[in-house]
C-alpha atoms as a PDB file:
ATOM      1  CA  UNK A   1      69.266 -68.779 -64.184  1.00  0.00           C
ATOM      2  CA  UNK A   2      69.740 -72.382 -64.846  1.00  0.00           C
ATOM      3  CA  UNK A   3      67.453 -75.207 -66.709  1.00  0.00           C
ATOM      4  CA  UNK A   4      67.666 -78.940 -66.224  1.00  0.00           C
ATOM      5  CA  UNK A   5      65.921 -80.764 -69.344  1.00  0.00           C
ATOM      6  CA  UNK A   6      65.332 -84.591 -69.130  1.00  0.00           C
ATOM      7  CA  UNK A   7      63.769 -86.486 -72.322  1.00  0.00           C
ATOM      8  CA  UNK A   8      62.729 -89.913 -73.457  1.00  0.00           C
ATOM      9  CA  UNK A   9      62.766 -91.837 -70.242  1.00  0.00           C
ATOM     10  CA  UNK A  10      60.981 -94.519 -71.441  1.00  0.00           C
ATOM     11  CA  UNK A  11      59.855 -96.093 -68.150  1.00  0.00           C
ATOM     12  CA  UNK A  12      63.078 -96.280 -66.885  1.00  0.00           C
ATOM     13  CA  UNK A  13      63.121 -95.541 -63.488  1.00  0.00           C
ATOM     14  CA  UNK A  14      66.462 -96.257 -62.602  1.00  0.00           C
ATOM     15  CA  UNK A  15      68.163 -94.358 -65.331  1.00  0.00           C
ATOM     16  CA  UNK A  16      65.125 -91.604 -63.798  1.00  0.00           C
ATOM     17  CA  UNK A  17      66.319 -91.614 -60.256  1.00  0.00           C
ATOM     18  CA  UNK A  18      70.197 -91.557 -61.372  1.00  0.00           C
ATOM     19  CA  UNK A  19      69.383 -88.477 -63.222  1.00  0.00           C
ATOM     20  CA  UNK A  20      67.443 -86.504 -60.896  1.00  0.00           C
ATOM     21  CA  UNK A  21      69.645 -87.227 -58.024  1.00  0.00           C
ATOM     22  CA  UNK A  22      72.490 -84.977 -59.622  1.00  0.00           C
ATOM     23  CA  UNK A  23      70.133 -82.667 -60.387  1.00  0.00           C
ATOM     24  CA  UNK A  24      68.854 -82.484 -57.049  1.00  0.00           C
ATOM     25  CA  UNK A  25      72.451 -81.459 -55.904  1.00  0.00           C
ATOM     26  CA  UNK A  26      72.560 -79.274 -59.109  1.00  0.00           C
ATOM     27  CA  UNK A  27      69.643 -77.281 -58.059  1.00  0.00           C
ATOM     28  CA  UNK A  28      68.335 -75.715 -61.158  1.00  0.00           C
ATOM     29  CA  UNK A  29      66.024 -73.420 -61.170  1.00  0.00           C
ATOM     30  CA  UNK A  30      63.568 -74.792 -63.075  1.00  0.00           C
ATOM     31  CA  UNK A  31      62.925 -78.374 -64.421  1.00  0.00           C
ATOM     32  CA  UNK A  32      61.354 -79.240 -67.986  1.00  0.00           C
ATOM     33  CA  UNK A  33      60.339 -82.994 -69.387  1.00  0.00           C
ATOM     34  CA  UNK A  34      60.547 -82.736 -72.803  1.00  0.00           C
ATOM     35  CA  UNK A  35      58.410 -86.261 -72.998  1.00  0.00           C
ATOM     36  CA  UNK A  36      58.579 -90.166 -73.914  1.00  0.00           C
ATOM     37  CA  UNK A  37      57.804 -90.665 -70.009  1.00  0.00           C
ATOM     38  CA  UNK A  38      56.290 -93.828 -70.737  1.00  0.00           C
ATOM     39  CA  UNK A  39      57.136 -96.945 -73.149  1.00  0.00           C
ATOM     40  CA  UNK A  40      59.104 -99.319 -70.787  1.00  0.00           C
ATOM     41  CA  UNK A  41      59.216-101.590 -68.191  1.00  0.00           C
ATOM     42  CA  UNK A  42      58.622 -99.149 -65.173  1.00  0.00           C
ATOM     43  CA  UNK A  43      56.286 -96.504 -66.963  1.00  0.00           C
ATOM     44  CA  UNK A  44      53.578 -96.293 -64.007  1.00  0.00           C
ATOM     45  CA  UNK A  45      56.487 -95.597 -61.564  1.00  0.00           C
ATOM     46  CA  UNK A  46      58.395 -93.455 -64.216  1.00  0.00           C
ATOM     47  CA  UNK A  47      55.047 -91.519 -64.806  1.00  0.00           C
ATOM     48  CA  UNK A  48      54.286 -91.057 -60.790  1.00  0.00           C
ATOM     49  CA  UNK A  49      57.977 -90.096 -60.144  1.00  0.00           C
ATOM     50  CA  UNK A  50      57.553 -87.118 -62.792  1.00  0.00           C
ATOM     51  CA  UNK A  51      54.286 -85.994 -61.483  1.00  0.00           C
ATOM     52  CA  UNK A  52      55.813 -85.574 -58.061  1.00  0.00           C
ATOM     53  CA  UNK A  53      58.461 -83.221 -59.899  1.00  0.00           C
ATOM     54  CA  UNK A  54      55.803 -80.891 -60.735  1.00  0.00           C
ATOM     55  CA  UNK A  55      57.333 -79.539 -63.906  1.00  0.00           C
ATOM     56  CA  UNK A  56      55.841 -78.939 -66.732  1.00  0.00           C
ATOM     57  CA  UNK A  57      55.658 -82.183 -69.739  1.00  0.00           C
ATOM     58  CA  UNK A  58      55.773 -82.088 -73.645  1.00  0.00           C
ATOM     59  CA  UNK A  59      53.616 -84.510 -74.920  1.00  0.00           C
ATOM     60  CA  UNK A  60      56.081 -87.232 -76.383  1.00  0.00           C
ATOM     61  CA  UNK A  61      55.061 -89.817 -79.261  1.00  0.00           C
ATOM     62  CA  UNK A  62      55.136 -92.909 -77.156  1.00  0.00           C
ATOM     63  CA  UNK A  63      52.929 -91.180 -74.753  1.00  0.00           C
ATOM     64  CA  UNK A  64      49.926 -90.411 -77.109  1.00  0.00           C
ATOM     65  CA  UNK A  65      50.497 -93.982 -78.633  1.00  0.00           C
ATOM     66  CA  UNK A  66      50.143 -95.351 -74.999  1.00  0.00           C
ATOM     67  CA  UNK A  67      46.734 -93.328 -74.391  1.00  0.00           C
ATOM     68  CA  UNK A  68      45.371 -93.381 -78.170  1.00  0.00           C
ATOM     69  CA  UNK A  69      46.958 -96.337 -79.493  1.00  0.00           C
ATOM     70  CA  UNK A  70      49.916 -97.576 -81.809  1.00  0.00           C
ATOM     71  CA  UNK A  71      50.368 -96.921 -85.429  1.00  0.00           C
ATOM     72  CA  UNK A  72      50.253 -99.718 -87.837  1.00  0.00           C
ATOM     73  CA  UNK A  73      53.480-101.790 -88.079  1.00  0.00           C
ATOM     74  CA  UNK A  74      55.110-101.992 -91.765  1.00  0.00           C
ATOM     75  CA  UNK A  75      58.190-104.134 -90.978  1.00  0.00           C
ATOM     76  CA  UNK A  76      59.045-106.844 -88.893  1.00  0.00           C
ATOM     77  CA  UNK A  77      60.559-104.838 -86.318  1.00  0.00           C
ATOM     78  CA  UNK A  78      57.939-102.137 -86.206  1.00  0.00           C
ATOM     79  CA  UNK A  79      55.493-105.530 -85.478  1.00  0.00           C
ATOM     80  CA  UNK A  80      57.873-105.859 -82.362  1.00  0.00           C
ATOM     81  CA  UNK A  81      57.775-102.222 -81.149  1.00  0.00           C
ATOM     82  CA  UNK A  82      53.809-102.684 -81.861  1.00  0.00           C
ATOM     83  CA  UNK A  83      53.741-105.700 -79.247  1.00  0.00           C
ATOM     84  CA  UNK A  84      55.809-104.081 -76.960  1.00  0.00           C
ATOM     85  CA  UNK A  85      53.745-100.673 -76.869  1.00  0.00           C
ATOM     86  CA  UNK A  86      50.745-102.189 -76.776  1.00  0.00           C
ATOM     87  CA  UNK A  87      52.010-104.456 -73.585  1.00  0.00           C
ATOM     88  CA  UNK A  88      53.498-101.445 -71.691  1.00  0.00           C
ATOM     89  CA  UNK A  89      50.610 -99.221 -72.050  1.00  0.00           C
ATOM     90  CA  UNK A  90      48.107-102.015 -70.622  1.00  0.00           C
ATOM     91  CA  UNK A  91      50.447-102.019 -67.928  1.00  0.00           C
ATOM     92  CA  UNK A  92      49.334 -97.747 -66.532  1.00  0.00           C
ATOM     93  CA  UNK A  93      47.623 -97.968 -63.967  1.00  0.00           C
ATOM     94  CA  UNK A  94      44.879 -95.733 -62.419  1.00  0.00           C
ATOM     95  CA  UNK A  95      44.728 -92.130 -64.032  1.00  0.00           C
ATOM     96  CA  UNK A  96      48.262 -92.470 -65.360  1.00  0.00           C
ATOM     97  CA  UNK A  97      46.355 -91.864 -68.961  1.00  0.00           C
ATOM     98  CA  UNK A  98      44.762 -88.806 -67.458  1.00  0.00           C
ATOM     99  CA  UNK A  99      47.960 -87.848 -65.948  1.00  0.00           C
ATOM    100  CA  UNK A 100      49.399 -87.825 -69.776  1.00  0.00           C
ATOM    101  CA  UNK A 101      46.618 -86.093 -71.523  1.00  0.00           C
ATOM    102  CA  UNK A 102      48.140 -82.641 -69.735  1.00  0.00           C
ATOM    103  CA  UNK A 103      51.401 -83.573 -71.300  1.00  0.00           C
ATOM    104  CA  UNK A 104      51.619 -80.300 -74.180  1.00  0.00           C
ATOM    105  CA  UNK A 105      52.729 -79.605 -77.255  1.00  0.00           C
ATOM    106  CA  UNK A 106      55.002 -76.798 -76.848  1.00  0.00           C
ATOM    107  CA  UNK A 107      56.476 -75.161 -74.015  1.00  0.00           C
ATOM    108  CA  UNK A 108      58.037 -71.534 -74.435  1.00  0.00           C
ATOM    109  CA  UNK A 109      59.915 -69.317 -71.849  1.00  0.00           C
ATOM    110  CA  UNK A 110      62.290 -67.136 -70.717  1.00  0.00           C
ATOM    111  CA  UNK A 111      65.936 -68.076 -69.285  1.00  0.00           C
ATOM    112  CA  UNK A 112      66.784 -64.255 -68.480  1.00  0.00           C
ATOM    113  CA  UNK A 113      68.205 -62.837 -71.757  1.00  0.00           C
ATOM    114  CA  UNK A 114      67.095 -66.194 -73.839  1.00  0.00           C
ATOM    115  CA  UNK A 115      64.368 -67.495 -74.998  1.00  0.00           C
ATOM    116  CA  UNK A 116      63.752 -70.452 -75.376  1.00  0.00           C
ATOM    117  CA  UNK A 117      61.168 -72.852 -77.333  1.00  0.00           C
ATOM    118  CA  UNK A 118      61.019 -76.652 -76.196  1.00  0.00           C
ATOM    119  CA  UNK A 119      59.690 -79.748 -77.871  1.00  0.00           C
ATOM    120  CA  UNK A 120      59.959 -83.280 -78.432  1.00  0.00           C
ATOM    121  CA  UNK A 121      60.696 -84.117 -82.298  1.00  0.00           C
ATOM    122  CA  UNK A 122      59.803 -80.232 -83.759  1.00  0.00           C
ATOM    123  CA  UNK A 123      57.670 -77.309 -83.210  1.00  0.00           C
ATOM    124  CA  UNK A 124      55.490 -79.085 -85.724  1.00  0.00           C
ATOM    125  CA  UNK A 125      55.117 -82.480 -84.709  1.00  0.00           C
ATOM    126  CA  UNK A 126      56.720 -85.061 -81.820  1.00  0.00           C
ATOM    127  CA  UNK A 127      57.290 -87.071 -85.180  1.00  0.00           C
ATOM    128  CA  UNK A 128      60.016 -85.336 -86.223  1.00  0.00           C
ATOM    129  CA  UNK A 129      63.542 -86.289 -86.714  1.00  0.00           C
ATOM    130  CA  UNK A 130      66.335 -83.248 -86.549  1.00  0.00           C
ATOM    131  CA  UNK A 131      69.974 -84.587 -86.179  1.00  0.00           C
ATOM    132  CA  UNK A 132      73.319 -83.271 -87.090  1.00  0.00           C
ATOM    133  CA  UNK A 133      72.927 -84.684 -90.705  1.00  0.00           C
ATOM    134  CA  UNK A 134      69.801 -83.521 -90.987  1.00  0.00           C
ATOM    135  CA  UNK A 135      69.649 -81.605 -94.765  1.00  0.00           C
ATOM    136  CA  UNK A 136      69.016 -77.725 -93.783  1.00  0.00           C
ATOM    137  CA  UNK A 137      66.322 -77.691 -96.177  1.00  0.00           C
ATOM    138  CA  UNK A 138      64.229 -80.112 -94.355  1.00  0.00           C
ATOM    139  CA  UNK A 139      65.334 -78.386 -91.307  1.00  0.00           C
ATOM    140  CA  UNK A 140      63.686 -74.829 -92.700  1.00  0.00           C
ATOM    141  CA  UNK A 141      60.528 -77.323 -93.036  1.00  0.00           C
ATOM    142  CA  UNK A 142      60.283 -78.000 -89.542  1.00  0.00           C
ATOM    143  CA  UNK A 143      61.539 -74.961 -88.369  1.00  0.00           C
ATOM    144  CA  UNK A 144      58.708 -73.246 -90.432  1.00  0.00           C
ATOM    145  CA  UNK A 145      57.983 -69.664 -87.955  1.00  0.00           C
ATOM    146  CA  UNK A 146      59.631 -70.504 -85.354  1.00  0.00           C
ATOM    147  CA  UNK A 147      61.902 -67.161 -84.147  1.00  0.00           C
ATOM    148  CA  UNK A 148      63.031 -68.447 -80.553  1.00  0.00           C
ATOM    149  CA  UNK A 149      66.389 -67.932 -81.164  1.00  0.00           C
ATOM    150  CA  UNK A 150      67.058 -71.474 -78.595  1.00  0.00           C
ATOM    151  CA  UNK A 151      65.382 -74.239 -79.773  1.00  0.00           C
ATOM    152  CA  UNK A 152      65.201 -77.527 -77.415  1.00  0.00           C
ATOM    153  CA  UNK A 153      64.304 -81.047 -78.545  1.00  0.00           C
ATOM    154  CA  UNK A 154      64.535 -84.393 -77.977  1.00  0.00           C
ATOM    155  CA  UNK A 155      62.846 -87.875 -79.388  1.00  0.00           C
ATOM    156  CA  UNK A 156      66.109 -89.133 -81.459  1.00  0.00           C
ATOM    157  CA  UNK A 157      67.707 -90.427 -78.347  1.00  0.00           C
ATOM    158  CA  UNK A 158      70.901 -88.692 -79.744  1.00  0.00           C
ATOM    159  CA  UNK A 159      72.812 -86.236 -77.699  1.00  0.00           C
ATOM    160  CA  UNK A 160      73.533 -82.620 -79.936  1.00  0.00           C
ATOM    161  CA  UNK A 161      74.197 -78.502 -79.941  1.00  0.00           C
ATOM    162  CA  UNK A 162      73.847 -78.046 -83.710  1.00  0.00           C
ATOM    163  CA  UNK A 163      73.532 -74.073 -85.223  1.00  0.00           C
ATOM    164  CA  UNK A 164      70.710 -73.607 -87.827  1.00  0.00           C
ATOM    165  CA  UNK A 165      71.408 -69.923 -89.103  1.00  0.00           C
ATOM    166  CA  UNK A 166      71.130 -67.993 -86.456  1.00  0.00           C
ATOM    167  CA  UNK A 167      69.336 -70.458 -84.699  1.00  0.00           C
ATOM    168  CA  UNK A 168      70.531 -73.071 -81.864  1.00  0.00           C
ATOM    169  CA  UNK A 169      69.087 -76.292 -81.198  1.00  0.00           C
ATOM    170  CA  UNK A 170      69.854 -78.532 -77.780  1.00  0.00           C
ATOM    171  CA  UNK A 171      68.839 -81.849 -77.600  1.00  0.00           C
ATOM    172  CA  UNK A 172      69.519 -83.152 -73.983  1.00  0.00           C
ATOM    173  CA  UNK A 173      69.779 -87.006 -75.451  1.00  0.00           C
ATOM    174  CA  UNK A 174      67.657 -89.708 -73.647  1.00  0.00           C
ATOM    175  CA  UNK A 175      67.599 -90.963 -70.025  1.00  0.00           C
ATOM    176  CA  UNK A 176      66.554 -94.210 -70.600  1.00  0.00           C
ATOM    177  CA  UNK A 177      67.523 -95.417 -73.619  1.00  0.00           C
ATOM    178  CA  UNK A 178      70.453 -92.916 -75.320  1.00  0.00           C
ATOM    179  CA  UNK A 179      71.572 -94.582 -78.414  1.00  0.00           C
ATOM    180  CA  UNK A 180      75.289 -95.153 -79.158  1.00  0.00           C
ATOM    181  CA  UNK A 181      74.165 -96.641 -82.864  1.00  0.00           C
ATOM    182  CA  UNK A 182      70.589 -96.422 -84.631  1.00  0.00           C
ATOM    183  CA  UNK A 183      69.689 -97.023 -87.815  1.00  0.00           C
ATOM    184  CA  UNK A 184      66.632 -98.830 -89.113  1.00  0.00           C
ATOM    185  CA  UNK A 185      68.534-102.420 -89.397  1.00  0.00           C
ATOM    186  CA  UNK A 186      69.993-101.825 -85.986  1.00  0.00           C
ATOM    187  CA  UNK A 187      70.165-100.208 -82.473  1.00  0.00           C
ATOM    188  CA  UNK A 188      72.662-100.362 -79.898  1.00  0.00           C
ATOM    189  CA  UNK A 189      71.642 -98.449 -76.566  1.00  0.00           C
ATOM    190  CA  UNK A 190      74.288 -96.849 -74.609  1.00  0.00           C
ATOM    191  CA  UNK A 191      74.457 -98.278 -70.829  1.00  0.00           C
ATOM    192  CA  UNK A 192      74.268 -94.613 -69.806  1.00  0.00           C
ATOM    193  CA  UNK A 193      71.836 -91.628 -68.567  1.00  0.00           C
ATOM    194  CA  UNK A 194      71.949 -88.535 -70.366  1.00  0.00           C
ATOM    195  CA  UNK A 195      69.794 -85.117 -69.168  1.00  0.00           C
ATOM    196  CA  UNK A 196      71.509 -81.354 -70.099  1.00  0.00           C
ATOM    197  CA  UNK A 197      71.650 -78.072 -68.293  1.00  0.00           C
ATOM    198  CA  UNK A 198      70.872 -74.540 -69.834  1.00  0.00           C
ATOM    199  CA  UNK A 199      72.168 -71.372 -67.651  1.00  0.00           C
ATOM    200  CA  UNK A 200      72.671 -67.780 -68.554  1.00  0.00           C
ATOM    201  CA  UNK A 201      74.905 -66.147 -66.381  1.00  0.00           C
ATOM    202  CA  UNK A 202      76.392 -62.531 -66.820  1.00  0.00           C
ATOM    203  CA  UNK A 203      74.795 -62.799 -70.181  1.00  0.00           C
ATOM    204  CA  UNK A 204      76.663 -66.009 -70.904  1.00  0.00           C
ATOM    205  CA  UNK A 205      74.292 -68.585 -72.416  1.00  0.00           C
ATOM    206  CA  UNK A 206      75.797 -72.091 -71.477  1.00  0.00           C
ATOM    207  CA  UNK A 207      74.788 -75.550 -72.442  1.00  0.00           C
ATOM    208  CA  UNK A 208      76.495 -78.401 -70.528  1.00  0.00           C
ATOM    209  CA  UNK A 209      75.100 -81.936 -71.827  1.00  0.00           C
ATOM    210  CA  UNK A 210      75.114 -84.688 -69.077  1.00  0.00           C
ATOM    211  CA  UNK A 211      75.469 -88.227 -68.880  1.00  0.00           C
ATOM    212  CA  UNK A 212      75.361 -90.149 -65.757  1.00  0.00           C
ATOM    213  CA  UNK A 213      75.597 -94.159 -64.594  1.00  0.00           C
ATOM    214  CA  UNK A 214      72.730 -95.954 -63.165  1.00  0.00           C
ATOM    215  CA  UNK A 215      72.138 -99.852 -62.519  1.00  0.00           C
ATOM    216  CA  UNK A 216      71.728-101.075 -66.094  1.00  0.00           C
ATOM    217  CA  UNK A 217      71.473-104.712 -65.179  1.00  0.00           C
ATOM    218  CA  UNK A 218      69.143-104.082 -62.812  1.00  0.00           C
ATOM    219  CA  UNK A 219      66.789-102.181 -65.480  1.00  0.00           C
ATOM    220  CA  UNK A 220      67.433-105.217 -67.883  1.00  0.00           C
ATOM    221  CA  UNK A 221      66.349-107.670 -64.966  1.00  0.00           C
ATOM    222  CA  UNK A 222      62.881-105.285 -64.733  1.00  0.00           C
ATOM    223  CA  UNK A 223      61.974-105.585 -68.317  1.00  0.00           C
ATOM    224  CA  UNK A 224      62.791-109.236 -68.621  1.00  0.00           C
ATOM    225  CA  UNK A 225      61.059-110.333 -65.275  1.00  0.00           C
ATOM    226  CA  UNK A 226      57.938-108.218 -66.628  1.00  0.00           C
ATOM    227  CA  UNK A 227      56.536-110.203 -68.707  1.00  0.00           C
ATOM    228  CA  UNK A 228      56.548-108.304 -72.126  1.00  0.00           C
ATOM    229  CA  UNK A 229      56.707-109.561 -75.229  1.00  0.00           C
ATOM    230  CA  UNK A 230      60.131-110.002 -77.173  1.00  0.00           C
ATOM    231  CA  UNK A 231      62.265-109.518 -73.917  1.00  0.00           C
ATOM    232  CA  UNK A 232      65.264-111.060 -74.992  1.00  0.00           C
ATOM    233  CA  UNK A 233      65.450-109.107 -78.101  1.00  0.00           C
ATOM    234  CA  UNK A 234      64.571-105.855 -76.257  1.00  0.00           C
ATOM    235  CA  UNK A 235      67.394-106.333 -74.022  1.00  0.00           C
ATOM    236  CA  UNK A 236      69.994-107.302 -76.463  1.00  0.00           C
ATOM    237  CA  UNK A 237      69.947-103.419 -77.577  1.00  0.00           C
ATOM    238  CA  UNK A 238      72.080-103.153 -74.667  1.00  0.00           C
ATOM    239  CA  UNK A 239      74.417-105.048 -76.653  1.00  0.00           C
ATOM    240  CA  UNK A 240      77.471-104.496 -73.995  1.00  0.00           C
ATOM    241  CA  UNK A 241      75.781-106.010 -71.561  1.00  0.00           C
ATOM    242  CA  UNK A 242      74.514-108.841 -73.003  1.00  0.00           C
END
């Protein structure tokens, strides 16, 4: 039995296509979006090539900010993220919103002798933060119930396998934005695609993170045709490139 997981593709449809192209050849046997669909230059296309998947979506934070609106800014770059949001989601088109109010919570099933429990941030809330330096303490916060013993989230953008007692949690990193540095002063994204597969085989569970190539430039030359608001500085994230 084998899983592909894609997260946090942020309306890029390139980085999408790259992605889903090796996992076409991959063939899993199931496919789960573990949200962030939206939030980026391409979201209606992003959003329509998903659908077509048919597999089920975890409602991501960027997609209820893009159907119920944005939080508040506090800081000069949350005012940019604020513009931007607000630009991308008048940019859905037809029932795209409707399309992301079936997006869930939670998502919990079977992978033969494994169970796992998927996410975007935590069980709790697509808020939620869990890295490798995460302090276990605040980890037991989040983790509050929760006996699946394979835990799978995304929403950092940050590629991990990290044990939590006698717990594992997968995050598959991001496929359209993966960071290579973040931190609130600054954020580098890596000129990459990153999606993971789960399999259980002979009672073997295995957990192979992926990262791919896709036309970065091209992506770039989307989001700073489009339009939006503070293009330049969205694109110099991709600080290799630019």
């Amino acid at each position: 039995m084998r899983l592909g997981i894609i997260s946090d593709i942020h309306g890029n449809l390139l980085a999408l296509e790259a992605v889903l192209d090796e996992l076409e050849r991959e063939a899993p046997d199931r496919l789960i979006c573990l949200g962030d669909v939206v939030a980026g230059p391409r979201a209606h296309e992003a959003l329509a090539r998903v659908r077509e998947l048919g597999c089920p979506v975890i409602m991501g934070n960027w997609d209820a900010w893009s159907v119920d609106g944005m939080p508040e800014p506090s800081n000069t770059v949350e005012e940019r993220l604020y513009d931007l949001g607000a630009f991308w989601a008048e940019q859905l088109e037809g029932d795209d919103r409707e399309f992301i109010r079936t997006f869930v919570p939670r998502i919990e099933l079977d992978l033969d002798e494994t169970r796992l429990l998927c996410f975007h941030g935590s069980p709790r809330s697509y808020d939620h933060w869990i890295v490798a330096t995460t302090p276990d303490p605040e980890v037991a916060e989040m983790l509050d119930g929760v006996a699946a013993p394979v835990l799978v989230g995304g929403h950092t953008h940050l590629q991990m396998v990290r044990r939590y007692e006698d717990l594992l949690f997968v995050n598959p990193g991001s496929v359209g934005m993966p960071f290579e540095l973040w931190s609130p002063e600054a954020v580098q994204i890596a000129p990459r695609a990153e999606y993971a597969v789960l399999s259980v085989e002979d009672g073997a569970f295995a957990v192979d993170l992926r990262r791919t190539g896709y036309d970065v430039k091209g992506h770039l030359r989307a989001g700073l045709d489009s339009g939006m608001p503070h293009a330049d500085w969205w694109a110099a994230s991709w600080q290799r490139l630019t």
